[in-house]
Protein backbone atom coordinates (compact mmCIF):
# COMPACT_ATOMS: atom_id res chain seq x y z
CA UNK A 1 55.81 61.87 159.02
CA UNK A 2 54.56 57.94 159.83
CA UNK A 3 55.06 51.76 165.76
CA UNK A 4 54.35 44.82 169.77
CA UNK A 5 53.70 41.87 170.41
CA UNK A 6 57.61 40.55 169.30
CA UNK A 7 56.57 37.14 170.52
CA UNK A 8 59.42 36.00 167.99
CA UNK A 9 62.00 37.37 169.98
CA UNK A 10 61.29 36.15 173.67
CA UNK A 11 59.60 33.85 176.22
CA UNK A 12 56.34 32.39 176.17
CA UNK A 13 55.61 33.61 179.36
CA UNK A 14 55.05 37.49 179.83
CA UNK A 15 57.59 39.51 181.17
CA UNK A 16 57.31 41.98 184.45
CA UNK A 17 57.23 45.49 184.07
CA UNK A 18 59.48 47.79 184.02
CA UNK A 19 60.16 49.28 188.09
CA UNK A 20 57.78 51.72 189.22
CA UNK A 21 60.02 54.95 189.55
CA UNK A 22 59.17 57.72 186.98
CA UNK A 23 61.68 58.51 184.41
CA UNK A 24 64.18 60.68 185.58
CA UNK A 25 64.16 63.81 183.88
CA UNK A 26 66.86 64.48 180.76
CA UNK A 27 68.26 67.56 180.50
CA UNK A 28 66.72 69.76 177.73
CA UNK A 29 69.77 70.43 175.92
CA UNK A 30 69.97 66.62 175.45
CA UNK A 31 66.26 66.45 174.47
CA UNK A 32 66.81 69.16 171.96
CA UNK A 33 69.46 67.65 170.07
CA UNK A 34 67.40 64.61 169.56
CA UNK A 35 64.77 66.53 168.18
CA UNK A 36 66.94 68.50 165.91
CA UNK A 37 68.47 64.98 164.78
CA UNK A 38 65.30 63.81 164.22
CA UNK A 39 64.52 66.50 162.48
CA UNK A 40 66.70 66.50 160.21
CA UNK A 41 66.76 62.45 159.47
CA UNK A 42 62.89 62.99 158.85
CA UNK A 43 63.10 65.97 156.59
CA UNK A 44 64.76 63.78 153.76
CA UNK A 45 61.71 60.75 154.18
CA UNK A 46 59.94 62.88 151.62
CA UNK A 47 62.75 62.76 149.09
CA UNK A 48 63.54 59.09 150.01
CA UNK A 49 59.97 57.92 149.85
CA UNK A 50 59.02 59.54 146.49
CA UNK A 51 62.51 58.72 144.90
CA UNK A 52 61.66 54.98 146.35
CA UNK A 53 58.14 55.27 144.58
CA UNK A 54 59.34 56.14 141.17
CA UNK A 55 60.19 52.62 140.69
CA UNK A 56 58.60 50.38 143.54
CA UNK A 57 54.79 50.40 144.23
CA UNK A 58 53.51 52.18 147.40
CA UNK A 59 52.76 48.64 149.14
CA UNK A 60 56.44 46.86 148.12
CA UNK A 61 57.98 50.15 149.58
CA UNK A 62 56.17 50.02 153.04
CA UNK A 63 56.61 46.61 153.52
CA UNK A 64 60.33 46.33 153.08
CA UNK A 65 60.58 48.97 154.96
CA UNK A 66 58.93 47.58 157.79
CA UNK A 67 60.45 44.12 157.32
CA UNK A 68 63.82 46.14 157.68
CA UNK A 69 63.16 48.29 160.89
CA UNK A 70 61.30 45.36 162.30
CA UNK A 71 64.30 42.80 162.45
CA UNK A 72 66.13 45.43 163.80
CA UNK A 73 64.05 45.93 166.22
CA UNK A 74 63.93 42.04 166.98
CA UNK A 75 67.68 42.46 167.50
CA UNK A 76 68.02 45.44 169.68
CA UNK A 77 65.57 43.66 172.05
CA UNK A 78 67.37 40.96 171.70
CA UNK A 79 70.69 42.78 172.65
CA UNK A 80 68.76 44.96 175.37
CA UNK A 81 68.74 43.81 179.11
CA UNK A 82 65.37 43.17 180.59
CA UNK A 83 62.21 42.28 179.51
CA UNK A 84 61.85 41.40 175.75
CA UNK A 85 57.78 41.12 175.63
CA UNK A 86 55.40 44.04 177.11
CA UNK A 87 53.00 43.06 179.90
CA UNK A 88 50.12 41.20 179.00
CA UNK A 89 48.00 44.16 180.36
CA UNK A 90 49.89 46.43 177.56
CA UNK A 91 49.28 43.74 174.50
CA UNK A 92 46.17 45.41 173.33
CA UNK A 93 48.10 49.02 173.40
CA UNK A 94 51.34 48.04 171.99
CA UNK A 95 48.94 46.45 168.78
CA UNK A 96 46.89 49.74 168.90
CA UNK A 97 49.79 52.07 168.41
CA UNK A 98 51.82 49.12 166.07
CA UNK A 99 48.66 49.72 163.92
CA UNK A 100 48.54 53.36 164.15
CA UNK A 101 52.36 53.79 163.03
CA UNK A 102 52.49 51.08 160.24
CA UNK A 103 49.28 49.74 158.42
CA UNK A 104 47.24 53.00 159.13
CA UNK A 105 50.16 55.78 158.87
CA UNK A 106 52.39 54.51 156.16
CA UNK A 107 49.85 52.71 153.87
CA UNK A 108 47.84 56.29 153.76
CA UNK A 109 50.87 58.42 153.56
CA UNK A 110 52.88 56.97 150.71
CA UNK A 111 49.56 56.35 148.85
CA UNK A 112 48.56 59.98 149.36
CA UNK A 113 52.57 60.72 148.63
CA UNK A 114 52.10 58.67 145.25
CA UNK A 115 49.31 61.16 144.58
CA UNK A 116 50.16 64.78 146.07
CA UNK A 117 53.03 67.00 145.47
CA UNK A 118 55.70 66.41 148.52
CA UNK A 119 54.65 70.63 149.59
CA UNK A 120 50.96 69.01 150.14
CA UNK A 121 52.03 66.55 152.38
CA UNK A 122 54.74 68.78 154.36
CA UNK A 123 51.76 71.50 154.63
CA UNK A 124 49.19 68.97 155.87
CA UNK A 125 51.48 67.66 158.40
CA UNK A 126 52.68 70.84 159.62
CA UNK A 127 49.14 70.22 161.18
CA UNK A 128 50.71 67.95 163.32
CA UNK A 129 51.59 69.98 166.54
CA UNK A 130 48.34 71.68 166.40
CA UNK A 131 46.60 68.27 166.47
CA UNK A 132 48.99 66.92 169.01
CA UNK A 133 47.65 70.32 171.44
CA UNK A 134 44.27 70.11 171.50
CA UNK A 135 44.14 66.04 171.68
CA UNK A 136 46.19 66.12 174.76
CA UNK A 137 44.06 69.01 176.50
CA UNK A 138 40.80 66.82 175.11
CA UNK A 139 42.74 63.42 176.87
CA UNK A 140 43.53 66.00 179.52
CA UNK A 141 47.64 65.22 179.39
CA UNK A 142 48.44 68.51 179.23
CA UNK A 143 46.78 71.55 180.69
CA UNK A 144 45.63 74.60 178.18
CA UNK A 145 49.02 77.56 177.31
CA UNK A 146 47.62 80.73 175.88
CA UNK A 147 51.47 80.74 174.92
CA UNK A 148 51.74 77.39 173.46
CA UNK A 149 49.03 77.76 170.94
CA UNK A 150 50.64 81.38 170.03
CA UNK A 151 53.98 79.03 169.00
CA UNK A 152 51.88 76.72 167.49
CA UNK A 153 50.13 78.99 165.42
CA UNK A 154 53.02 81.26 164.65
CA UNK A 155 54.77 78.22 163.39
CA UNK A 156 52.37 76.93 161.31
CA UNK A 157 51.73 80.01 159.54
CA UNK A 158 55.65 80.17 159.19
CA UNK A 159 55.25 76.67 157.20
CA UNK A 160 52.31 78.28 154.86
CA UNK A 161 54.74 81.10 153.80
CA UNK A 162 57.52 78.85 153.08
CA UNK A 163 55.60 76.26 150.93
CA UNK A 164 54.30 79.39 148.97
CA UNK A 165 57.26 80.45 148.29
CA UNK A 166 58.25 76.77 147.20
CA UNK A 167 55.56 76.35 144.78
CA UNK A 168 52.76 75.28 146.57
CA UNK A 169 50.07 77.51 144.79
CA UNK A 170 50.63 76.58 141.58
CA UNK A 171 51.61 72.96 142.23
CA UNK A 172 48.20 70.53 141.79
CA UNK A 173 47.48 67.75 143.38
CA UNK A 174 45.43 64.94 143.65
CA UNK A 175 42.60 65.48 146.25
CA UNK A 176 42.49 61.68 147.16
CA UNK A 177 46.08 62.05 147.72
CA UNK A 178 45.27 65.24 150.32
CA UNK A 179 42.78 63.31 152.00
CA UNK A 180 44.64 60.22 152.31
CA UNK A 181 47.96 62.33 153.78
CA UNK A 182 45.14 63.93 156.39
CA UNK A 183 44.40 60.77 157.49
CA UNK A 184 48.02 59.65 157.79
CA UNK A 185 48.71 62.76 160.29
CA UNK A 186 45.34 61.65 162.27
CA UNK A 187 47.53 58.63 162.81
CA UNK A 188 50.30 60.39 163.64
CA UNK A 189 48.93 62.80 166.06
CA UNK A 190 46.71 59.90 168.09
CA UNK A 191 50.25 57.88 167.90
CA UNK A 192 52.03 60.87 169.57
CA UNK A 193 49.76 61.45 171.83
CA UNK A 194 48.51 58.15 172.87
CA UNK A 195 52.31 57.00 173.47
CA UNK A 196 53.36 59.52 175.08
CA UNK A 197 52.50 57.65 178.24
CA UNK A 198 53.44 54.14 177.05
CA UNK A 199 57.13 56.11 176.26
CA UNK A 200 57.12 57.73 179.54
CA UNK A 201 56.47 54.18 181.66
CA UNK A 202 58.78 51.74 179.80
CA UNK A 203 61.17 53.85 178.02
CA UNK A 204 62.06 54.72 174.71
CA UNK A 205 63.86 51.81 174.02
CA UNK A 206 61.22 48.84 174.25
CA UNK A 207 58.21 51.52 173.90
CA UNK A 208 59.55 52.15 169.57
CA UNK A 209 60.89 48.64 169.71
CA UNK A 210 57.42 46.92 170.41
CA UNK A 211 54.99 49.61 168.43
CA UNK A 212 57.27 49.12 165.45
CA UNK A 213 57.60 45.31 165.79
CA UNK A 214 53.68 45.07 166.06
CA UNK A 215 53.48 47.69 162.99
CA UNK A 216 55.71 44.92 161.15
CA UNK A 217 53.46 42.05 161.87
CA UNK A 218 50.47 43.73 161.06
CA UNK A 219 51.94 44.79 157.47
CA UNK A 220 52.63 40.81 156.89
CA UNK A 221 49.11 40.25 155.19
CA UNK A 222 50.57 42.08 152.67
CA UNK A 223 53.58 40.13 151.77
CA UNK A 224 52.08 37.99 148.87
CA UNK A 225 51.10 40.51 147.43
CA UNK A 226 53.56 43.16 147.49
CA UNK A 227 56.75 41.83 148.45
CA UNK A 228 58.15 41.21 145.20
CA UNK A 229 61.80 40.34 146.03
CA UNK A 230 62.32 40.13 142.32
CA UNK A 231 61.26 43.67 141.49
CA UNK A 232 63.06 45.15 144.43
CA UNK A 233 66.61 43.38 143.74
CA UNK A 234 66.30 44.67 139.84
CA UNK A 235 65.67 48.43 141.09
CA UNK A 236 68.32 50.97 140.63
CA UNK A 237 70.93 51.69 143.71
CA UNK A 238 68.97 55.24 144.74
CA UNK A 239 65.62 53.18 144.61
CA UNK A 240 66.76 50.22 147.17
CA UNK A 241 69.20 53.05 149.14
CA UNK A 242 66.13 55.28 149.52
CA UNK A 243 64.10 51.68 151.16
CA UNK A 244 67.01 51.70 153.41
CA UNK A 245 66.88 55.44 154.53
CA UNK A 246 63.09 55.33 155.66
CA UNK A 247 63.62 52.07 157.29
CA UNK A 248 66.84 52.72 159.05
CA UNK A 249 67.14 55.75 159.48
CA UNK A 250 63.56 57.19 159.58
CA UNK A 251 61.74 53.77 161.17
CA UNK A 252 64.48 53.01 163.44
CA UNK A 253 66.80 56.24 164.40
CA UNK A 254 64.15 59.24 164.16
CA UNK A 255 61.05 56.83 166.16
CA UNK A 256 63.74 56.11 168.71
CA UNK A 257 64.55 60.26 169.16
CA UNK A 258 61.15 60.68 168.93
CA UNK A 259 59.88 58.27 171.23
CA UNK A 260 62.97 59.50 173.64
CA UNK A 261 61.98 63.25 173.23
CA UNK A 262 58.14 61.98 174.64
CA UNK A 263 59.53 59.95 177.76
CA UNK A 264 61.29 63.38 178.71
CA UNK A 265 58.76 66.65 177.71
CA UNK A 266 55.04 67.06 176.79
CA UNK A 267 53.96 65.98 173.38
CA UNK A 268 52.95 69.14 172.35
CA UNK A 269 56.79 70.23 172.69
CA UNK A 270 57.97 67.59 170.73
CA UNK A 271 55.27 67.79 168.11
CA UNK A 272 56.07 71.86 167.58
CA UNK A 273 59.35 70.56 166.16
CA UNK A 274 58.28 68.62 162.93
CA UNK A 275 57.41 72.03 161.83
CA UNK A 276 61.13 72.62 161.32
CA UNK A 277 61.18 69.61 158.68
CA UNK A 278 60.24 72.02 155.70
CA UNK A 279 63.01 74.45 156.85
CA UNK A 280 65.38 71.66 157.06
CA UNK A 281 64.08 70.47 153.44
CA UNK A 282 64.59 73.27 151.77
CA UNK A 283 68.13 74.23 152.74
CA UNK A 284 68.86 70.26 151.77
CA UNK A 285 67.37 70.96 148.31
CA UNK A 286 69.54 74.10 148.12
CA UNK A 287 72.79 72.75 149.41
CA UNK A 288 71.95 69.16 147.32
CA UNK A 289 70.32 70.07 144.26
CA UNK A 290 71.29 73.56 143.91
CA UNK A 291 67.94 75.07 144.13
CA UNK A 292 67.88 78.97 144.50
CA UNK A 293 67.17 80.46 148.00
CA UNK A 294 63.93 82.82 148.06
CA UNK A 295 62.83 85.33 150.83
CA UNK A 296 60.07 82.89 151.44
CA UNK A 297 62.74 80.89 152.71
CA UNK A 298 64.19 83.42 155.33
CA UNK A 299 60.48 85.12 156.61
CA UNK A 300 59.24 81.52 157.00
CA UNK A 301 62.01 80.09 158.91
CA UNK A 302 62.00 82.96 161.25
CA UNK A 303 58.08 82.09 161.99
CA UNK A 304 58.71 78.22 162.53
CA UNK A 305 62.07 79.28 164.85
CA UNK A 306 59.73 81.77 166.61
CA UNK A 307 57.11 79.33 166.91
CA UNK A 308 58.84 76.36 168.56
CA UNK A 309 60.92 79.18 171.03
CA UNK A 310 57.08 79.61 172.21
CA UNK A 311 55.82 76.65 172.59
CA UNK A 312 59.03 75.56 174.58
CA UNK A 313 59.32 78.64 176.76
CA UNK A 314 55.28 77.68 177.23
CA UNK A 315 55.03 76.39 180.81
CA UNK A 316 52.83 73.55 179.15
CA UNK A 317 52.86 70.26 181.99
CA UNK A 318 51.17 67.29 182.01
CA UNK A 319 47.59 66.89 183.83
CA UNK A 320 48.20 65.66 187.49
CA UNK A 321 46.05 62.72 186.54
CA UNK A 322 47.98 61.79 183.82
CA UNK A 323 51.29 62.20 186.10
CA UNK A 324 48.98 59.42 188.45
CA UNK A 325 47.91 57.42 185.44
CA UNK A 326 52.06 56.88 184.31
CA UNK A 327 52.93 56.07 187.41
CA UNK A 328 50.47 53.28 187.83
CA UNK A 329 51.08 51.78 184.48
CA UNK A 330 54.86 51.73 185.26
């Protein structure tokens, strides 16, 4: 759940790319702990962004948020050897995918959050994985796993049970606020999907640091209108803390693991693991706020875990043409 130009930070003049060796290879034990991490640093954006929203507008909250995570991504360029701009050729992609994680994503997922019980938007992006699968085999980057789509699937229905044992039946929501979260995990999925590649050729590092520093430049339009540095220093502590969580922590920390995750393993592997997020949120609001375990609980988290041991025991590879297509944007 919700990526530059950064002429601020460097020369005028563009910078080479990166060499043209592929990425070597991370082991998956590595890879798996970052997902995991990120996992679990994502699961608690749902609190953090509604908590956030009870006393900040849906605008003011996105666009501290990026202001945050976008100066520290002017700084960890900054503090990173090697080029600080992408290659001219990449401008137009790094905007694309800038405007795909920040005006597009965040604007429609915090206004569908303001809207929608937090178990609508965990269901509808549960669809993310699912998404992430077929748009790769459409974009042919990956090639078609009888097994995959049994983990996706099996994980997915894993999520249903869980959420229905959470409330999700009875619990109404808007259905603006649905259709608005929908569209945020469109976003998402085309975001995955379409830097996948971009992470692959120039790394994790500078691929987050110049989607999320376009994402923050594109938000600025919004700034006299929403920035309202008056409102935000009279919130409460939680409200501001929870600002800081989704830009730190979710903006900066979980893109980074995810964007790492994509340099190393398809993106249908790494999308199969958000699906874990309303496992992870649910034994948070039990060891947090004391709310009672259910069987829902145990039969759905036994799906999801089943689900994601499929999809990554899948032998799910890129497209040779993609393999080509990294190598010559490297």
């Amino acid at each position: 759940m919700g990526a530059s130009t950064a002429r601020a930070v460097s020369d005028a003049s563009p910078s080479p790319a990166l060499p043209s060796s592929p990425p070597s290879p991370a082991p998956l034990g590595r890879v798996y702990a970052a997902l995991f991490l990120q996992v679990l640093l994502s699961a608690g954006t749902y609190l953090a962004g509604k908590r956030a929203m009870e006393e900040l507008s849906p605008s003011t909250t996105i666009l501290w948020r990026f202001l945050l995570s976008g100066t520290t991504f002017v700084l960890i360029l900054l503090l990173t050897p090697g080029p600080k701009l992408p290659p001219r050729s990449e401008w137009r992609k790094t905007l694309w995918l800038g405007l795909l994680a920040g005006p597009v994503n965040q604007l429609l997922f915090f206004t569908g959050l303001a809207r929608t019980p937090a178990a609508h938007g965990a269901l509808l992006y549960a669809m993310t994985p699912l998404g992430v699968y077929v748009t790769s085999l459409l974009r042919g980057q990956e090639r078609p796993s009888s097994r995959a789509a049994a983990g996706i699937i099996t994980a997915f229905t894993g999520v249903v049970v869980l959420l229905l044992g959470r409330g999700l039946a009875s619990a109404r929501g808007s259905l603006v606020g649905d259709l608005l979260i929908l569209g945020a995990v469109v976003a998402w999925v085309l975001y995955t999907t379409e830097g996948r590649p971009f992470a692959a050729s120039y790394g994790p590092i500078r691929a987050t640091a110049w989607s999320m520093i376009a994402a923050t430049l594109l938000m600025l339009p919004l700034a006299p209108f929403a920035l309202r540095p008056s409102e935000v220093l009279n919130a409460s502590l939680a409200a501001r803390g929870s600002v800081v969580y989704v830009a730190l922590l979710t903006s900066v920390v979980a893109y980074l693991l995810w964007y790492y995750a994509l340099s190393k393993v398809p993106a249908s592997k790494v999308a199969i693991f958000s699906n874990l997020q309303p496992v992870a949120t649910a034994l948070a609001a039990w060891a947090l706020m004391g709310e009672a375990l259910h069987w829902e609980l145990a039969v759905g988290g036994v799906l999801v875990i089943a689900g994601v041991r499929l999809t990554q025991g899948a032998s799910v590879q890129p497209a040779p043409s993609t393999r080509l297509e990294e190598r010559r944007t490297t």
